[in-house]
C-alpha atoms as a PDB file:
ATOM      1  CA  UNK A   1      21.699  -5.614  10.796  1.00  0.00           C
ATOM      2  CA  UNK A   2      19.602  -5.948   7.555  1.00  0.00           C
ATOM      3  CA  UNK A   3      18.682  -2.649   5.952  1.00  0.00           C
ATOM      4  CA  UNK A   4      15.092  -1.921   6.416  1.00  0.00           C
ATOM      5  CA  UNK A   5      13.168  -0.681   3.332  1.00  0.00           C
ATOM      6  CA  UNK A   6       9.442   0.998   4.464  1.00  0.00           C
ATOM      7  CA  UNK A   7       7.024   1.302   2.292  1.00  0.00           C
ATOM      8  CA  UNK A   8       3.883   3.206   2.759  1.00  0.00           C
ATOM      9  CA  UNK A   9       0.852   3.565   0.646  1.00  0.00           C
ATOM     10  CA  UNK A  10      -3.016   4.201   0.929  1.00  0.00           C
ATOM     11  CA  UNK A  11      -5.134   0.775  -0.177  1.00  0.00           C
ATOM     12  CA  UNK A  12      -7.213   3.423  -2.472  1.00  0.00           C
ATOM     13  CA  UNK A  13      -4.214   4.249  -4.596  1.00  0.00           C
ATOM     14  CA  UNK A  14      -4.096   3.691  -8.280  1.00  0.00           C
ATOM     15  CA  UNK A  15      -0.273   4.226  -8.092  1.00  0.00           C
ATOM     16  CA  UNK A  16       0.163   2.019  -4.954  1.00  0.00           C
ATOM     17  CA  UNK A  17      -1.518  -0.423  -7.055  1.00  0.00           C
ATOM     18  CA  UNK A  18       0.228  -0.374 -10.143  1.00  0.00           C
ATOM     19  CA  UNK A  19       3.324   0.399  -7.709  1.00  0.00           C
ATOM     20  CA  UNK A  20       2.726  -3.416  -6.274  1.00  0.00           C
ATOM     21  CA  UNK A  21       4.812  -5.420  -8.476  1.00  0.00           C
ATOM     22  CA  UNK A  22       7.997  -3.585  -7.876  1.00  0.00           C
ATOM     23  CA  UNK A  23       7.391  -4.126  -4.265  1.00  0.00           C
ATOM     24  CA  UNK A  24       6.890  -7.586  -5.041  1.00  0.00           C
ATOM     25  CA  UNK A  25       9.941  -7.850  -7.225  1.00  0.00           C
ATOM     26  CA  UNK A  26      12.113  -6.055  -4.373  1.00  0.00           C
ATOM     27  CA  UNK A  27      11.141  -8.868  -2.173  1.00  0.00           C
ATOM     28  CA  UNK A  28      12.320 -11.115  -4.754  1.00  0.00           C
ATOM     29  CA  UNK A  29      15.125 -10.084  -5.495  1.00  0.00           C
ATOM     30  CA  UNK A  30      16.432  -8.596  -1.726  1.00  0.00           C
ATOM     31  CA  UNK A  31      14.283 -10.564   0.212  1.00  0.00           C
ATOM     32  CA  UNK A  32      17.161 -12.280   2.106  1.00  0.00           C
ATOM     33  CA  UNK A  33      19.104  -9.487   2.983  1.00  0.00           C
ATOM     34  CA  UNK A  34      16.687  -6.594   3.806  1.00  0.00           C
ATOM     35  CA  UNK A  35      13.768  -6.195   5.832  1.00  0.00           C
ATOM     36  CA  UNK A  36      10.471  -4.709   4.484  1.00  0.00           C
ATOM     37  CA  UNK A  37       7.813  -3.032   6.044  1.00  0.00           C
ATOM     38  CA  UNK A  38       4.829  -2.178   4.589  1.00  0.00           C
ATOM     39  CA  UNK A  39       2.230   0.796   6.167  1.00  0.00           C
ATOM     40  CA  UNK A  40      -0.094   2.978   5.522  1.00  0.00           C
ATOM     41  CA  UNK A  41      -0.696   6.862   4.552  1.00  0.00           C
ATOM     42  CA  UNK A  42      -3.554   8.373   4.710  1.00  0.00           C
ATOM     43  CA  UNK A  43      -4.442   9.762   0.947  1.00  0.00           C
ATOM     44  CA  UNK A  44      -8.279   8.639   0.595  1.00  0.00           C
ATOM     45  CA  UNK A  45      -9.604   8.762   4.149  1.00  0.00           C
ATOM     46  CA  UNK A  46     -12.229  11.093   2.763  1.00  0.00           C
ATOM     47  CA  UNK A  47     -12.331   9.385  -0.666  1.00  0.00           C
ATOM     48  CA  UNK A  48     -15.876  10.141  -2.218  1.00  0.00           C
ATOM     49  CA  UNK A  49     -14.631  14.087  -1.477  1.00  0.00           C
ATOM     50  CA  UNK A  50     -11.094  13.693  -2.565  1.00  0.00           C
ATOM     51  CA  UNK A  51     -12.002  12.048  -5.810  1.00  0.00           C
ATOM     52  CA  UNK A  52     -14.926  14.305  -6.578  1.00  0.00           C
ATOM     53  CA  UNK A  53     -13.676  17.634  -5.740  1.00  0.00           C
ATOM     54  CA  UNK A  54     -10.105  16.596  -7.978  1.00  0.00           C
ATOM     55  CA  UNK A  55     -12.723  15.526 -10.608  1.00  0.00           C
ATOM     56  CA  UNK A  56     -14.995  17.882 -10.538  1.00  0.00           C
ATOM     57  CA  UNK A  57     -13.377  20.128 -13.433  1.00  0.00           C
ATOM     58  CA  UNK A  58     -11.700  17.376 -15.403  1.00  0.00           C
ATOM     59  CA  UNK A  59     -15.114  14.993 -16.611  1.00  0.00           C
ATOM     60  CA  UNK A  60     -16.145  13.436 -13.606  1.00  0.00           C
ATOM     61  CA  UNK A  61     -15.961   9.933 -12.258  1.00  0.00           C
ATOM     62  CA  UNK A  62     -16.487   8.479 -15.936  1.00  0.00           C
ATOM     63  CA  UNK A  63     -13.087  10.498 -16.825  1.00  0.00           C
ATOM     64  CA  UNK A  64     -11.396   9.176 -13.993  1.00  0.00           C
ATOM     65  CA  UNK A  65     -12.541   5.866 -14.965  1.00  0.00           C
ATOM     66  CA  UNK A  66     -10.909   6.324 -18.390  1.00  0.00           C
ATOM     67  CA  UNK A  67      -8.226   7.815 -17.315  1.00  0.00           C
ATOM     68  CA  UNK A  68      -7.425   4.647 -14.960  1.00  0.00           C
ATOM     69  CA  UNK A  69      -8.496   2.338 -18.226  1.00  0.00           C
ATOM     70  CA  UNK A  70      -5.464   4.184 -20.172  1.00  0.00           C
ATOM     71  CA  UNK A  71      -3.712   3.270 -17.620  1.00  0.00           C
ATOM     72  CA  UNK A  72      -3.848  -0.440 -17.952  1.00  0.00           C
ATOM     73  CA  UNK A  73      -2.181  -0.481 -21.409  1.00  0.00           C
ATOM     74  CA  UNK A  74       0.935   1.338 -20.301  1.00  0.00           C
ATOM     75  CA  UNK A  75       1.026  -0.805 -17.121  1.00  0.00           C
ATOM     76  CA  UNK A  76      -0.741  -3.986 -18.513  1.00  0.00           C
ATOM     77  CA  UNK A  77       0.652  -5.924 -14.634  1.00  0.00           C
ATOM     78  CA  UNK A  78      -3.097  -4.145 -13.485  1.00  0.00           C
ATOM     79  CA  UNK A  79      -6.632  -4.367 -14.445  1.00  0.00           C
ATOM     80  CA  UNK A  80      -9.116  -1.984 -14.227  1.00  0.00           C
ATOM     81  CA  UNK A  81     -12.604  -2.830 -13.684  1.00  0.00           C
ATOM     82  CA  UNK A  82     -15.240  -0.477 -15.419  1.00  0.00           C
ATOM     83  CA  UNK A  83     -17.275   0.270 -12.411  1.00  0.00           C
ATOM     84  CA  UNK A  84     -14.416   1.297 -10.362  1.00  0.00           C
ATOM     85  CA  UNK A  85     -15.630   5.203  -9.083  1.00  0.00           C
ATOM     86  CA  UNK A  86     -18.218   5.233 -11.786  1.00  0.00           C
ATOM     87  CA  UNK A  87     -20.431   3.029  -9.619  1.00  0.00           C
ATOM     88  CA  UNK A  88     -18.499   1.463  -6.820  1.00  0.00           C
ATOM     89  CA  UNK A  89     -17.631   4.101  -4.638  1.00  0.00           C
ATOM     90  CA  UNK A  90     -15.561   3.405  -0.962  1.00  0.00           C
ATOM     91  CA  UNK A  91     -15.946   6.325   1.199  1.00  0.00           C
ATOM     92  CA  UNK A  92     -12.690   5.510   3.144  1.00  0.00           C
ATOM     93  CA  UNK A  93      -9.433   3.824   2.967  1.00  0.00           C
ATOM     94  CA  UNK A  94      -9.369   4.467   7.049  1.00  0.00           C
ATOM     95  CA  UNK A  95     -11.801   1.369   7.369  1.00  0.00           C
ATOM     96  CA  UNK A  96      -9.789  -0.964   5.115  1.00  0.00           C
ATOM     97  CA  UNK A  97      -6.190   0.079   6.723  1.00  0.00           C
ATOM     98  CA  UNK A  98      -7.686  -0.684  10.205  1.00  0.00           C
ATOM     99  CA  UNK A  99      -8.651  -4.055   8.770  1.00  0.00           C
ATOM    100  CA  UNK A 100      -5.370  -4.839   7.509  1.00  0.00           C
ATOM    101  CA  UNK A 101      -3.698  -3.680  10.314  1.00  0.00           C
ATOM    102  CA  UNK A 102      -5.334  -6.342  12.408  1.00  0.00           C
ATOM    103  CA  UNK A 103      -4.148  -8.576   9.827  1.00  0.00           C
ATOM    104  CA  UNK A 104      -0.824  -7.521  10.400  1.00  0.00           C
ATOM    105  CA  UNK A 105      -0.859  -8.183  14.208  1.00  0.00           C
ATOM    106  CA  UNK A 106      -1.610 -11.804  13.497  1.00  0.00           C
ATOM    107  CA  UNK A 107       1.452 -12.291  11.488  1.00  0.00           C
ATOM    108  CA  UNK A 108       4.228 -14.343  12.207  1.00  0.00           C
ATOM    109  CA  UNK A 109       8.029 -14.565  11.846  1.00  0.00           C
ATOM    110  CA  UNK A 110       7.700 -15.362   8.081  1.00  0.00           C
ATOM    111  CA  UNK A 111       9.461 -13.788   5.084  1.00  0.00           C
ATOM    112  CA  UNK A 112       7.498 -10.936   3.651  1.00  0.00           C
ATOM    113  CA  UNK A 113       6.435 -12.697   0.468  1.00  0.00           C
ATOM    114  CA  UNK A 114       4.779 -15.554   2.831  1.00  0.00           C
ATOM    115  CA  UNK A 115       3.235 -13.274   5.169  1.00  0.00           C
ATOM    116  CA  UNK A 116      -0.645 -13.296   5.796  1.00  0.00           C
ATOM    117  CA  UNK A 117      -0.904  -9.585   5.316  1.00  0.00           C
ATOM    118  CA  UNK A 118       1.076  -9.071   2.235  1.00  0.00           C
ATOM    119  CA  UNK A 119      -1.180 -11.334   0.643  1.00  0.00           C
ATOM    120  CA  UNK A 120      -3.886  -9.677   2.241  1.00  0.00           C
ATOM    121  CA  UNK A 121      -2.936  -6.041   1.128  1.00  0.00           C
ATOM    122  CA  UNK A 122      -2.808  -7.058  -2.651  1.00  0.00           C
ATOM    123  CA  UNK A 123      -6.342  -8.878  -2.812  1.00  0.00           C
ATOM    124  CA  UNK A 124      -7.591  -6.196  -1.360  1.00  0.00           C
ATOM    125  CA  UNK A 125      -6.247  -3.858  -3.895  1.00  0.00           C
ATOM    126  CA  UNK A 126      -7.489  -6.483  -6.627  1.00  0.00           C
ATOM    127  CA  UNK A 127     -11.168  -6.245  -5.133  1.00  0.00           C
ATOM    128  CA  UNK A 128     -10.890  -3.130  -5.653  1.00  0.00           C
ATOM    129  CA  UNK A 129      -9.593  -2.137  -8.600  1.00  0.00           C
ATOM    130  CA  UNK A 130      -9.923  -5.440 -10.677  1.00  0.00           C
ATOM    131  CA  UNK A 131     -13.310  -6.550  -9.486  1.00  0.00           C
ATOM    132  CA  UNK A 132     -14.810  -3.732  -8.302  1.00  0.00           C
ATOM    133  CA  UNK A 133     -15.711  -4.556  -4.920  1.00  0.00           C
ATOM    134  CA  UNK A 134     -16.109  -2.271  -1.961  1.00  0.00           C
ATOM    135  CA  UNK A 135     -13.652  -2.857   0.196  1.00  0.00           C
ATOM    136  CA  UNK A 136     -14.531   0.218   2.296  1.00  0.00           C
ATOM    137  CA  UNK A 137     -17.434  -1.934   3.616  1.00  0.00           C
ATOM    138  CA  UNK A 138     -17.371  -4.397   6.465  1.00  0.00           C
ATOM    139  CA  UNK A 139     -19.192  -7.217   4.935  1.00  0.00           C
ATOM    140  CA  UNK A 140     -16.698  -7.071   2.003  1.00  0.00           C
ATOM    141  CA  UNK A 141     -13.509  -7.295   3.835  1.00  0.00           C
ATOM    142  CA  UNK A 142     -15.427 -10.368   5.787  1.00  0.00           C
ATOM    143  CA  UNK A 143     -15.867 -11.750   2.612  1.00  0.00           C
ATOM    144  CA  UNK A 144     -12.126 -11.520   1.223  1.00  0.00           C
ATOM    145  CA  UNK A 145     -10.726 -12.690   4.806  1.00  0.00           C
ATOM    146  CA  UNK A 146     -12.865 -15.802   4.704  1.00  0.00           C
ATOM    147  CA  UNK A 147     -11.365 -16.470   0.873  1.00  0.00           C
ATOM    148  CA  UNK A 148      -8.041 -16.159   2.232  1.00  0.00           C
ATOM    149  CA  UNK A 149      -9.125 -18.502   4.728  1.00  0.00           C
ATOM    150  CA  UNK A 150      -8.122 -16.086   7.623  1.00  0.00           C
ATOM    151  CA  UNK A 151     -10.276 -15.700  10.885  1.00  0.00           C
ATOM    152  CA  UNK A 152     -13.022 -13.163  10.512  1.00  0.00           C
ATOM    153  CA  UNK A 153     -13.612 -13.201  14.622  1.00  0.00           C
ATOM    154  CA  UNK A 154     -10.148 -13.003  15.476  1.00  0.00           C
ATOM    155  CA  UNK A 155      -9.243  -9.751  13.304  1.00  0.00           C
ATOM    156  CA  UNK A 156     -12.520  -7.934  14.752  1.00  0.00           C
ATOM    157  CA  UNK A 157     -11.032  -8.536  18.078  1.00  0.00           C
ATOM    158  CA  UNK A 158      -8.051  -6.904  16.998  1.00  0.00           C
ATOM    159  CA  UNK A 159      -9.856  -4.025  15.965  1.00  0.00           C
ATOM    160  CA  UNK A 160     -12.712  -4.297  18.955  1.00  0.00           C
ATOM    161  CA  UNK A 161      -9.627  -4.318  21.582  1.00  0.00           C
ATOM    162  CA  UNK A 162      -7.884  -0.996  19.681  1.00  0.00           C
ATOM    163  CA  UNK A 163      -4.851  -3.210  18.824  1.00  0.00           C
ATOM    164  CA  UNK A 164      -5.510  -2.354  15.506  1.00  0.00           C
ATOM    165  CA  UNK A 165      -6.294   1.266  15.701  1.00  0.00           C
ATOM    166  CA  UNK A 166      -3.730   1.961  17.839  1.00  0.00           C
ATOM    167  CA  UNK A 167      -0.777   0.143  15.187  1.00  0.00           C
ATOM    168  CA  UNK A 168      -2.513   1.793  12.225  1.00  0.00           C
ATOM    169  CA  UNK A 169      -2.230   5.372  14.547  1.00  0.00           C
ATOM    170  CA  UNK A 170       1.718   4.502  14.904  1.00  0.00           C
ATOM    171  CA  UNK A 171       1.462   4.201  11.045  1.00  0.00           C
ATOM    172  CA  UNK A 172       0.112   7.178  10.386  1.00  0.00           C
ATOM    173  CA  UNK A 173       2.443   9.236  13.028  1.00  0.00           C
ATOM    174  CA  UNK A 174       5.590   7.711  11.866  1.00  0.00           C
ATOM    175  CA  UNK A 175       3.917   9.527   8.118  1.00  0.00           C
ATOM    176  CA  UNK A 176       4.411  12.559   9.351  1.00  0.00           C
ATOM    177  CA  UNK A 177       7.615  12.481  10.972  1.00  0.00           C
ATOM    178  CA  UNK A 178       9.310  11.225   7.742  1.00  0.00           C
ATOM    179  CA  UNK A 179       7.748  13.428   5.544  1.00  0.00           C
ATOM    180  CA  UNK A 180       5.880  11.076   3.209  1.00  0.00           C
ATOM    181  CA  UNK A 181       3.770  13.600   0.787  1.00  0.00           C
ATOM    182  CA  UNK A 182       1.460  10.505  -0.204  1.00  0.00           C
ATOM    183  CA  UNK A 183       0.641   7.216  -2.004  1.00  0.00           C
ATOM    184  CA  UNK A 184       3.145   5.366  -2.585  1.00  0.00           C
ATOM    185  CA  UNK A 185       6.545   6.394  -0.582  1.00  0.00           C
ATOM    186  CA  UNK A 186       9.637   4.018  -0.439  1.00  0.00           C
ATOM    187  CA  UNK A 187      11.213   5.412   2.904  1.00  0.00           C
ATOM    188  CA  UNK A 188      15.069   3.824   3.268  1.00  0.00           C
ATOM    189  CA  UNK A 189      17.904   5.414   5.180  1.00  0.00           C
ATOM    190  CA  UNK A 190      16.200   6.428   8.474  1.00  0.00           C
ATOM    191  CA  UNK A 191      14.093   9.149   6.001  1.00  0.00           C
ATOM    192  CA  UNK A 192      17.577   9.838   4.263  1.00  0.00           C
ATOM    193  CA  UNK A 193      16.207   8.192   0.999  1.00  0.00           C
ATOM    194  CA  UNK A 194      12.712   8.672  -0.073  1.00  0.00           C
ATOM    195  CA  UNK A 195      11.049   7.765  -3.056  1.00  0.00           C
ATOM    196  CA  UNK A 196       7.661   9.130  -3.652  1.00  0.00           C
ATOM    197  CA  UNK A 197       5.148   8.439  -6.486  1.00  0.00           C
ATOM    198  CA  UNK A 198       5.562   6.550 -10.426  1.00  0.00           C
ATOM    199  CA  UNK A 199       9.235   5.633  -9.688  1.00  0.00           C
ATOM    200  CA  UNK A 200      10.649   3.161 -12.060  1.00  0.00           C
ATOM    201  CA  UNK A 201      12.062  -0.077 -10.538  1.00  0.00           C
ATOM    202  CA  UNK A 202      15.714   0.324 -11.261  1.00  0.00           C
ATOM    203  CA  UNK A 203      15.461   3.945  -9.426  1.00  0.00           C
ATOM    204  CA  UNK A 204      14.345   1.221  -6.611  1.00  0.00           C
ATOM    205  CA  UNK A 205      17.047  -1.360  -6.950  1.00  0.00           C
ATOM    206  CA  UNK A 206      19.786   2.086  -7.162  1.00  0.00           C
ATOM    207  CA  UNK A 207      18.934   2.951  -3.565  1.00  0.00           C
ATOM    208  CA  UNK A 208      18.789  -0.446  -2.307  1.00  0.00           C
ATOM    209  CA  UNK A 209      22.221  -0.810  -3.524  1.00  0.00           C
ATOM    210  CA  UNK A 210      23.002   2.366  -2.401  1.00  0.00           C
ATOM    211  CA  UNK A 211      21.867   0.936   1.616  1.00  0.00           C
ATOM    212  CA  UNK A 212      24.668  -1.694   0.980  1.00  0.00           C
ATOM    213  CA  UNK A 213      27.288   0.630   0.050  1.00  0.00           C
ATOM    214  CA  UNK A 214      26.500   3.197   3.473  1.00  0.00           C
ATOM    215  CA  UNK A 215      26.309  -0.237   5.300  1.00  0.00           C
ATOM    216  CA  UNK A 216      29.630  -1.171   4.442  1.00  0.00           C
ATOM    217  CA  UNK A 217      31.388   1.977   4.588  1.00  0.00           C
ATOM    218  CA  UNK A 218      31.860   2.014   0.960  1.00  0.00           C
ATOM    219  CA  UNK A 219      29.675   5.564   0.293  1.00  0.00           C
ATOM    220  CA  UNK A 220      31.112   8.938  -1.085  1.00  0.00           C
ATOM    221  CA  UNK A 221      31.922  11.546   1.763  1.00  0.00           C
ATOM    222  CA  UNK A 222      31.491  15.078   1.371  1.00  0.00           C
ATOM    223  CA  UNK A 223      33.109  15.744   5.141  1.00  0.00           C
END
């Protein structure tokens, strides 16, 4: 059996976002020999509140704005649009995880790179953070579902027939039992080894490695 790697992360995320192309370089790299899942954790289902009330002291929106634009020259993979908080505003990542979900449900048997919804999950992010779009709002994940030439009628019946809600609750459950603390969280090992937050790539790629050596009998025993 391949090792399964899970990663979970809210679509609101700076980190998740910047966190992206490791996930993407995983798949690259391990594609053929583990499987990846990726979910979501609810960080930003309140977002307007989260943001403002961890803001509130420290400058405001325009801070975090600035803060996010610093951001872009340490991890120059990302782009930061100027009107990201300051004036576009999503009052939930709960709307745009249900939407993605559905997503999910109409994917096939393809590798992870090719799938519908991991292409899905990092446009969506781009709207967001690169172009400033609200992807909080209906009309707006219509709109990037129709440029990625996916069915607009067929993922609202996913969500109109609780498919959707009901896989994004399993999601959200399987959160809590492992523990994940927030945005992003690699989750490897049946929970064993958990990677939460700014982790480095090669901190990635050591517990990956680390699922081949337990698979083949090859760890360390402290019995």
């Amino acid at each position: 059996m391949r090792p399964t790697v899970t990663y979970f992360s809210d679509a609101l995320c700076i980190w998740a976002y910047i966190s992206q192309v490791r996930l993407d370089q995983l798949a690259a790299e391990y594609g053929d020999r583990i499987t990846i899942e990726e979910k979501f954790c609810s960080v930003f289902s309140d977002a307007r509140t989260k943001t403002a009330a961890n803001w509130k002291d420290r400058g405001g929106y325009e801070a975090m704005n600035s803060t996010f634009q610093k951001m872009t020259k340490k991890f120059p993979h990302i782009s930061v649009h100027e009107d990201v908080w300051t004036k576009v505003q999503p009052r939930t990542s709960s709307s745009v995880h249900l939407f993605l979900k559905a997503i999910q449900l109409m994917d096939g048997d393809a590798a992870f790179v090719d799938l519908t919804s991991t292409k899905a999950i990092r446009q969506f992010r781009t709207a967001f953070f690169a172009e400033a779009r609200d992807i909080a709002d209906w009309k707006v994940q219509g709109e990037i579902a129709e440029e990625l030439g996916l069915d607009v009628d067929h993922i609202k019946a996913k969500i109109h027939s609780s498919e959707a809600a009901a896989a994004l609750d399993a999601d959200l459950k399987l959160a809590e039992s492992l523990g994940v603390k927030g945005s992003p969280t690699f989750v490897m090992n049946e929970g064993r080894q958990v990677l939460f937050g700014n982790v480095g790539y090669k901190l990635i790629e050591a517990n990956v490695e680390e699922l081949f050596r337990e698979q083949n009998g090859d760890a360390a025993s402290w019995c």
